[in-house]
Structure formats: C-alpha cells, structure tokens
N, C-alpha and C. Protein backbone atom coordinates (compact mmCIF):
# COMPACT_ATOMS: atom_id res chain seq x y z
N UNK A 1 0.84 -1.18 0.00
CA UNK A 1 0.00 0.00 0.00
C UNK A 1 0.89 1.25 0.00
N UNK A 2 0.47 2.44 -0.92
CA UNK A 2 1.39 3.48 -1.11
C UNK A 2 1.12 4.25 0.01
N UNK A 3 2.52 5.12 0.85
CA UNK A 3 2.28 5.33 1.54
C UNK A 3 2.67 7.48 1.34
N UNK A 4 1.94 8.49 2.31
CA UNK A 4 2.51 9.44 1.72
C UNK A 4 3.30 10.15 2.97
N UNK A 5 4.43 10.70 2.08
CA UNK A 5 5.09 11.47 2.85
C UNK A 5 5.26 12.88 2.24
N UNK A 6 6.37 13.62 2.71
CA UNK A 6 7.36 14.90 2.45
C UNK A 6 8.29 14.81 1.87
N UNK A 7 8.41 15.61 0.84
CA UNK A 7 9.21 15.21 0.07
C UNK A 7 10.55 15.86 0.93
N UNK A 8 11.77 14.97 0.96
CA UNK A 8 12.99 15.04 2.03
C UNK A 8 14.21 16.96 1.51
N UNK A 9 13.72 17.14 0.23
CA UNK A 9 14.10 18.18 -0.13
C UNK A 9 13.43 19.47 -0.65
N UNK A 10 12.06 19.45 -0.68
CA UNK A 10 11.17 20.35 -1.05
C UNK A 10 10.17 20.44 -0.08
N UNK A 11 9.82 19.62 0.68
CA UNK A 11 8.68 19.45 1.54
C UNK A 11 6.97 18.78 0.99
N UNK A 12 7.43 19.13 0.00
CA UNK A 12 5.75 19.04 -0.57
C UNK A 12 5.59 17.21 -0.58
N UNK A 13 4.13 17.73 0.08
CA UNK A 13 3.05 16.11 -0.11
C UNK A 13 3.60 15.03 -1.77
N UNK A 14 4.16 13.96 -1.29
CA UNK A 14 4.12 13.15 -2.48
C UNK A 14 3.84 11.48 -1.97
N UNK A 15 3.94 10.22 -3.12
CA UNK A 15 3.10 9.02 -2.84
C UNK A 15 4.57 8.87 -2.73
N UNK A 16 5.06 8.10 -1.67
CA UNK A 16 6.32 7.97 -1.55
C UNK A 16 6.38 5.85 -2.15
N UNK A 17 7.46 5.78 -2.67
CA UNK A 17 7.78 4.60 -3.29
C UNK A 17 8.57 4.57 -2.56
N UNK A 18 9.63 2.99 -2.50
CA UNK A 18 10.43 2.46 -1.53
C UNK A 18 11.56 3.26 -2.13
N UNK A 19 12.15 3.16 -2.72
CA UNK A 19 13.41 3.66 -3.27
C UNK A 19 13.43 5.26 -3.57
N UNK A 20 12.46 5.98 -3.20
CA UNK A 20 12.74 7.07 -3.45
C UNK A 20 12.34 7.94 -1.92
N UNK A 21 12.49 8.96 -1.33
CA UNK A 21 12.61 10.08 -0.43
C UNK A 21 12.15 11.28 -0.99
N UNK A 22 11.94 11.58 -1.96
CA UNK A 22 11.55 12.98 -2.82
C UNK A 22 10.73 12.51 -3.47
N UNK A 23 9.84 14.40 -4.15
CA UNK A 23 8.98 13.83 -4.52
C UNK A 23 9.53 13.67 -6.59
N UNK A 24 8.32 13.45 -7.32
CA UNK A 24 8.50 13.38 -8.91
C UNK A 24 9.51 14.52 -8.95
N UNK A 25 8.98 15.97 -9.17
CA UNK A 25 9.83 16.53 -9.49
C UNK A 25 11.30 17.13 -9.18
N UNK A 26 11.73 16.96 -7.68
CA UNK A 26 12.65 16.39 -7.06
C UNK A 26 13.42 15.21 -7.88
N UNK A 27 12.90 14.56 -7.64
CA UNK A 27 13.52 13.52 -8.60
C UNK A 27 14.39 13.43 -9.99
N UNK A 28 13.54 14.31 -10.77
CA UNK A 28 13.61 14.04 -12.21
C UNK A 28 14.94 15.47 -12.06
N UNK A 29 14.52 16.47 -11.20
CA UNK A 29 16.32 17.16 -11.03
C UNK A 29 17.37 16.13 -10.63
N UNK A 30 17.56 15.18 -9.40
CA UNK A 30 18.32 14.60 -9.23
C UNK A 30 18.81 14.12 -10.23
N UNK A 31 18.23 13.47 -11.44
CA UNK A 31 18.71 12.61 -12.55
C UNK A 31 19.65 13.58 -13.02
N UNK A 32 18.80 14.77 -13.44
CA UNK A 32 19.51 15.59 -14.43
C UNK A 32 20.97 15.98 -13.82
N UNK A 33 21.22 16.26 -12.65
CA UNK A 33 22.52 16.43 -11.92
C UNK A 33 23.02 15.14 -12.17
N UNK A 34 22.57 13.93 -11.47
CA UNK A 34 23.64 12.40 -11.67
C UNK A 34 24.04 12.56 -13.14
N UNK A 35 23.08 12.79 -14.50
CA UNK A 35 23.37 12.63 -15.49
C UNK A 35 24.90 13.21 -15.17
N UNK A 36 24.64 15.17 -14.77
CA UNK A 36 25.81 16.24 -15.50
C UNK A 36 27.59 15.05 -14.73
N UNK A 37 27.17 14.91 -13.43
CA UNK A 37 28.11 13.90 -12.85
C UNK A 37 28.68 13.16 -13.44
N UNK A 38 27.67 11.78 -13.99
CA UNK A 38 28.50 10.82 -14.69
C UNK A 38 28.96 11.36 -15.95
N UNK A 39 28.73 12.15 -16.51
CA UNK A 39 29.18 12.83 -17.87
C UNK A 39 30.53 13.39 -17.58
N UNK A 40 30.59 13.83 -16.27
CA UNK A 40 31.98 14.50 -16.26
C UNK A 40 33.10 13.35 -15.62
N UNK A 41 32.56 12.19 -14.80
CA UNK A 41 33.40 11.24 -14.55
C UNK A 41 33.77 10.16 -15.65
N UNK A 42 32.91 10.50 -16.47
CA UNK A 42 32.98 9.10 -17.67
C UNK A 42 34.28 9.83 -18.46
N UNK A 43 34.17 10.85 -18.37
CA UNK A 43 35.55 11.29 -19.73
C UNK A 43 37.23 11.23 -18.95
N UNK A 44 37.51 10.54 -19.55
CA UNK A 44 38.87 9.48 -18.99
C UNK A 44 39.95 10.41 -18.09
N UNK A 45 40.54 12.21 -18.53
CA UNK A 45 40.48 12.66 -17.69
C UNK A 45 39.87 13.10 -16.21
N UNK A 46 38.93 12.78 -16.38
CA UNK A 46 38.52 13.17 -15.17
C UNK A 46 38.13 11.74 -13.92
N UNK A 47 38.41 10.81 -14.61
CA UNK A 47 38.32 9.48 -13.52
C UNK A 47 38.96 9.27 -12.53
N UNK A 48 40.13 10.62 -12.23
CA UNK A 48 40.83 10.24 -10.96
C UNK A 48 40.42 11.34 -10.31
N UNK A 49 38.92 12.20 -10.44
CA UNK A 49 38.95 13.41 -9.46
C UNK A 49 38.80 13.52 -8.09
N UNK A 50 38.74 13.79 -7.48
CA UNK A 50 38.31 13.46 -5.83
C UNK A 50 36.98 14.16 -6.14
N UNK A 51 36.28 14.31 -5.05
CA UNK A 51 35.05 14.71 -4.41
C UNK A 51 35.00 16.09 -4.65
N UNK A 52 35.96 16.69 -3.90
CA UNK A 52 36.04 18.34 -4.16
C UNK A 52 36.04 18.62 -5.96
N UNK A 53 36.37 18.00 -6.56
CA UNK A 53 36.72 18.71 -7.56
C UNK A 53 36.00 18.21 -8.50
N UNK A 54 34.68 17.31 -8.54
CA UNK A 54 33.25 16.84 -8.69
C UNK A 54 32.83 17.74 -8.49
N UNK A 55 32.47 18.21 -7.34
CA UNK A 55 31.52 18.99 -6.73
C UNK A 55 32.03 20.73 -7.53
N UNK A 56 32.91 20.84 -7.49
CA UNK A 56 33.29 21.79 -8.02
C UNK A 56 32.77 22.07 -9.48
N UNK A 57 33.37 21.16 -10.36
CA UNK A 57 33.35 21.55 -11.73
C UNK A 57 31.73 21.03 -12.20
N UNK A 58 30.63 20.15 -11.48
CA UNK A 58 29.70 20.26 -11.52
C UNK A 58 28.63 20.58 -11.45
N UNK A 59 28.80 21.07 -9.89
CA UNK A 59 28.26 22.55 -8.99
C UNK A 59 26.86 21.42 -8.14
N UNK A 60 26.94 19.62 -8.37
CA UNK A 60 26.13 18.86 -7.43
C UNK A 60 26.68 18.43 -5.88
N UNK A 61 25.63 18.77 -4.76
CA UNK A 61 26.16 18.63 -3.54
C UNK A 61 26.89 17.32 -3.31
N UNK A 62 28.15 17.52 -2.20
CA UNK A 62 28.46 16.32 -2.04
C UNK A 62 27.51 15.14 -1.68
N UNK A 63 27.05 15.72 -0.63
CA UNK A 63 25.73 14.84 -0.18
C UNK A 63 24.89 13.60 -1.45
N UNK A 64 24.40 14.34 -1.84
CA UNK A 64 24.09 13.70 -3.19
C UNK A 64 24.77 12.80 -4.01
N UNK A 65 25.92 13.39 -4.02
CA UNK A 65 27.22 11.89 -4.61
C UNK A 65 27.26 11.02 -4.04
N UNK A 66 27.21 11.04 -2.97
CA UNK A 66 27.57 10.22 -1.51
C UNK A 66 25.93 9.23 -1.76
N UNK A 67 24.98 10.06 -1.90
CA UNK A 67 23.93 9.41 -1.49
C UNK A 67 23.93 8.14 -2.99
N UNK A 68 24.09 8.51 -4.25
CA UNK A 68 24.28 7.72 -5.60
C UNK A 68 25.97 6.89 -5.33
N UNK A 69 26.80 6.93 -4.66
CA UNK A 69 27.93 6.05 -4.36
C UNK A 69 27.43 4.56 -3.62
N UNK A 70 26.54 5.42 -2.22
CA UNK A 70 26.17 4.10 -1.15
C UNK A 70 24.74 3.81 -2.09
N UNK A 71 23.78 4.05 -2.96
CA UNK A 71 23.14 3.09 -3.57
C UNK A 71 23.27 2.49 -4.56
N UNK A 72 25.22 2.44 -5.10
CA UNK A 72 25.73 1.65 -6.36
C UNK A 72 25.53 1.96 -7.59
N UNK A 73 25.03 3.27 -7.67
CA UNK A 73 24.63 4.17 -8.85
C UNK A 73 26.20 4.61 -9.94
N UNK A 74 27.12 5.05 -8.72
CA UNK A 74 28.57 5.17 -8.72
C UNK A 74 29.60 4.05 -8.88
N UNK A 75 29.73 3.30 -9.34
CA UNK A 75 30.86 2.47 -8.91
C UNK A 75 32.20 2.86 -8.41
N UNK A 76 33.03 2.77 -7.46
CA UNK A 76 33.79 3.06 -6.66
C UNK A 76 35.20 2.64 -7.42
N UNK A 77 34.96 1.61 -7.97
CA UNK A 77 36.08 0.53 -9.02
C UNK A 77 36.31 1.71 -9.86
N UNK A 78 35.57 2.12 -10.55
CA UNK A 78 35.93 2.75 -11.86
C UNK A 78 36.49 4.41 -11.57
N UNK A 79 36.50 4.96 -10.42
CA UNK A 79 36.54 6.08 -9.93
C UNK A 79 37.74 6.10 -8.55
N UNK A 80 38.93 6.01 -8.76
CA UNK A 80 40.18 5.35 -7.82
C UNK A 80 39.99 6.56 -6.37
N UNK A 81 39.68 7.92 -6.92
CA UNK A 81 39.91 9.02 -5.68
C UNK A 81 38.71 9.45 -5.19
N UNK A 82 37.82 8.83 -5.69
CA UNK A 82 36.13 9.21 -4.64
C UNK A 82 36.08 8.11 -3.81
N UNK A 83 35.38 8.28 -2.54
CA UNK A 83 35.05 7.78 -1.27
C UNK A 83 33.94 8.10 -0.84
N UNK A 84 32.86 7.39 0.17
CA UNK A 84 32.38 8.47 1.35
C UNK A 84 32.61 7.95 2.42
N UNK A 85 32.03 8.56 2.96
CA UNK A 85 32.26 8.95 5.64
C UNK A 85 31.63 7.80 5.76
N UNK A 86 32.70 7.18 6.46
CA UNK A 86 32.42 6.17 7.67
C UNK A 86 31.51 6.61 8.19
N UNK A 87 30.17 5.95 8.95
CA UNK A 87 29.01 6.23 9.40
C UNK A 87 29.17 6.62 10.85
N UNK A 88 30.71 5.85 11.48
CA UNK A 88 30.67 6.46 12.65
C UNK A 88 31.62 8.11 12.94
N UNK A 89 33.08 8.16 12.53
CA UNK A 89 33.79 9.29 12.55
C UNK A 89 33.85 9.83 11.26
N UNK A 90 33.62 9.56 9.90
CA UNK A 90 33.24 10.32 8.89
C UNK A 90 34.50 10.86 8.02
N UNK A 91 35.93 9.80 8.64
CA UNK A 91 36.68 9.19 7.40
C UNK A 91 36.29 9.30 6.10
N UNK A 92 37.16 9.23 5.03
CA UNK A 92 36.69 8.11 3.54
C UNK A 92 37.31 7.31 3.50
N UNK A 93 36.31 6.26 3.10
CA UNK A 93 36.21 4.81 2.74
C UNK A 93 35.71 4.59 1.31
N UNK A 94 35.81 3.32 1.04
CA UNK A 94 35.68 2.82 -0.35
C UNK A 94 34.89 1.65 -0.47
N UNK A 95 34.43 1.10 0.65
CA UNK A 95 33.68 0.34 1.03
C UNK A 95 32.94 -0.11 2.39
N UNK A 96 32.11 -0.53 2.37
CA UNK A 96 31.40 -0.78 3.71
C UNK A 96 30.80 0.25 4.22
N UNK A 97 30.40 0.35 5.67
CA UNK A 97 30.04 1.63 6.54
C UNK A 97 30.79 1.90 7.64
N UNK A 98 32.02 1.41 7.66
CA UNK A 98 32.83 1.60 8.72
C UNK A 98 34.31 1.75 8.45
N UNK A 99 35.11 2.64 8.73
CA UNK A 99 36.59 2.74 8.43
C UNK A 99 37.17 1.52 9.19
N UNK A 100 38.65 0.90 8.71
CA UNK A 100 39.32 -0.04 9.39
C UNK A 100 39.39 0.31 11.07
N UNK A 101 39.43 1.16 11.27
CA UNK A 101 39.42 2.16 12.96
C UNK A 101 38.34 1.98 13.48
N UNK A 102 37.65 2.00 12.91
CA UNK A 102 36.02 1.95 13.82
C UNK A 102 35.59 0.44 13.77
N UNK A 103 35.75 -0.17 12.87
CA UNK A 103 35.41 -1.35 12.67
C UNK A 103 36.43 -2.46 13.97
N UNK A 104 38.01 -2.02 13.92
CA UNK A 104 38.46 -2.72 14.70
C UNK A 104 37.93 -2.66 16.59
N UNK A 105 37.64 -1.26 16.34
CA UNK A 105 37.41 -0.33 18.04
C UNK A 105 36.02 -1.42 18.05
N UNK A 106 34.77 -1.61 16.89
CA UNK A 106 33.61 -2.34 17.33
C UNK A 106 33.96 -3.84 17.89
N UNK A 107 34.90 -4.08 16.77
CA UNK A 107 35.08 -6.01 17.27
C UNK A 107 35.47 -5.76 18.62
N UNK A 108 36.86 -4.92 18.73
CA UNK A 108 37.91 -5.22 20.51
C UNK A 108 36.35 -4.85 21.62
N UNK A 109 35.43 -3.81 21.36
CA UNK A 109 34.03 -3.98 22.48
C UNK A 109 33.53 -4.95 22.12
N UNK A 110 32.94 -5.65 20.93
CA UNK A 110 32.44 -6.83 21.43
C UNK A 110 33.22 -7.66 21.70
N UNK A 111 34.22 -8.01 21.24
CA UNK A 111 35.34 -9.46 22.03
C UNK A 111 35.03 -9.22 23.53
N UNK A 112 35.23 -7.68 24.09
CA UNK A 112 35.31 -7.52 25.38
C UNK A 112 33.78 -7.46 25.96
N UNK A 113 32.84 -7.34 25.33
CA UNK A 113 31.75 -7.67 26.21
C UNK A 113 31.25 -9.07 26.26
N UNK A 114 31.90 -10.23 25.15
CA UNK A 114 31.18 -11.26 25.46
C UNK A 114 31.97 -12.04 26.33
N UNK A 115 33.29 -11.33 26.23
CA UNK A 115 34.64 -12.00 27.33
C UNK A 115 33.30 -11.93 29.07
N UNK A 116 33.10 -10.38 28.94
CA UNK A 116 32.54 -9.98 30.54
C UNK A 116 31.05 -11.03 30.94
N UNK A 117 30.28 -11.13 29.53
CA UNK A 117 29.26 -12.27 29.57
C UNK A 117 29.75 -13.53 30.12
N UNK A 118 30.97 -13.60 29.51
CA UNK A 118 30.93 -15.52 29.81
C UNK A 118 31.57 -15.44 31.28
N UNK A 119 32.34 -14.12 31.62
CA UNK A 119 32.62 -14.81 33.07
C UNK A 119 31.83 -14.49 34.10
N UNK A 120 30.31 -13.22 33.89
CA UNK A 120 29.36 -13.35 34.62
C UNK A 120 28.47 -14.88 34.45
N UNK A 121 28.61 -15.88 33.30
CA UNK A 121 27.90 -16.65 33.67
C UNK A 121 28.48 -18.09 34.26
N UNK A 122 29.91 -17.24 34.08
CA UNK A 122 30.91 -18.55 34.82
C UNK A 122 30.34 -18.22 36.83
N UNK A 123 30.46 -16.65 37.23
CA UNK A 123 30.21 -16.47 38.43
C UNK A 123 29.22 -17.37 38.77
N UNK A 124 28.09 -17.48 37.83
CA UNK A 124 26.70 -17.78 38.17
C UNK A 124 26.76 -18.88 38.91
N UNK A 125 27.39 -19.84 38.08
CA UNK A 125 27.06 -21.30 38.07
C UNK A 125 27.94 -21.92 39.45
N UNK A 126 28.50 -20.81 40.06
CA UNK A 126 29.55 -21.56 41.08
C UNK A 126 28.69 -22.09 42.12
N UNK A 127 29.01 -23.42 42.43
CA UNK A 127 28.16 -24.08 43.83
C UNK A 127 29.03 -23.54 45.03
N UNK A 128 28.32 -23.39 46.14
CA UNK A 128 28.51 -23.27 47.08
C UNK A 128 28.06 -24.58 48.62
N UNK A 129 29.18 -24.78 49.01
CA UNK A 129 28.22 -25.91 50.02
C UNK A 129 28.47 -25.84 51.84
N UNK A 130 27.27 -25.60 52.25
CA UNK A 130 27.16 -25.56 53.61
C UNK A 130 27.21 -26.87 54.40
N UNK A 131 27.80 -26.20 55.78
CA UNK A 131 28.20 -27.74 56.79
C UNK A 131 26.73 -27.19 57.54
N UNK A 132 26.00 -28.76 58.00
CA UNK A 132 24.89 -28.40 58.21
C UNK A 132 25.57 -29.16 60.62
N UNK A 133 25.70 -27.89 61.18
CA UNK A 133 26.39 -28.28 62.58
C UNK A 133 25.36 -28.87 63.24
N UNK A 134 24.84 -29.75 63.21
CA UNK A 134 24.03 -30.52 64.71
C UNK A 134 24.38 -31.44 65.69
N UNK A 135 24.43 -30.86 66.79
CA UNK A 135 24.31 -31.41 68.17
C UNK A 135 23.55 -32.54 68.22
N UNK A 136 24.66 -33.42 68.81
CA UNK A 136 24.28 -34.48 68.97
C UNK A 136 24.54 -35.51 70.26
C-alpha cells in the first residue's frame, strides 16, 4: 500500500515509493545532476577526481554523490579518488560503513563484552556448600 510522505528536499506532499525520499519533481532534477556527474566522470580525464573537484566543476552537492555512491549508482572501481564517511567518525572509505578504525574499536568492544558475559555466567554457576552443625 502506497504510503505518503514529504518530500525530504522540497517538503511538498508526495506518494512515496520504496526507493525514493523525494517527490517526482525532485527527482527528475536529481537525474539531471547524476546525469551532469557521470558525464563528467565518464571522460577518462577526469576518472581520478576526488570529491572536491566533482563537486566543483559540476556545482552537485556532495551529499548527493555520496547518497548515488552508497546506492551503487557510482561504482567506486571505476573512480580510484572518490570515497564516502564512515558512518561512525566520517573518514573516507571505499567500502562498507565503517573505516578499518572503527570497525576494529567495534570487534575489541564486542570481544570484550562477550569476554565480561561468559565470566558473569561462569560467576553464576559456582556451587557453594554448607556444613549443616548438629548437636548431637
């Protein structure tokens, strides 16, 4: 069932589809920018530009690159000096959602919280046994 929202860059009432956040005419600009984009990354000079200098000679927000990179619109392969931000400190990366730094800092907390799990459930299980003293 279609559901309606705001459009995420204009505001206005639209039938929002899964894959999209904006509304039609929102939209049909975005293309026209990805188009001016890939037009300027496809010509063989310009395949090693970084981000800044995309954004520059195109005049489309980074944001927007970023947003057509993480939904594979971009290929990352074919483009050696574009990246986007790690989701946690906001690095560039070339893959995933996490820089090698953040990703290692997540594993060493979980190694270390399931380390603290297993020896709260080692505490658990310890028997204890009472001398029962009767007079006799």
């Amino acid at each position: 069932m279609a559901e309606l929202a705001n459009c995420a860059k204009c505001g206005r009432l639209f039938v929002k589809l899964s894959t999209r956040d904006v509304c039609e005419s929102c939209y049909q600009e975005e293309e026209r920018q990805f188009e001016r984009v890939y037009a300027f990354l496809r010509r063989r000079e310009n395949r090693t530009a970084t981000m800044p200098q995309v954004v520059e000679a195109t005049g489309v927000e980074e944001k927007l690159i970023i947003k057509w990179i993480r939904a594979g619109r971009l290929q990352l392969v074919h483009f050696p000096n574009l990246g986007y931000p790690c989701d946690s400190c906001g690095a560039m990366i070339r893959e995933g959602r996490l820089c090698a730094n953040c990703l290692g800092k997540l594993q060493a907390d979980l190694r270390q919280a399931e380390t603290e799990k297993e020896r709260n459930l080692r505490s658990r299980h310890a028997t204890y046994y009472t001398q029962d003293h009767k007079e006799r």
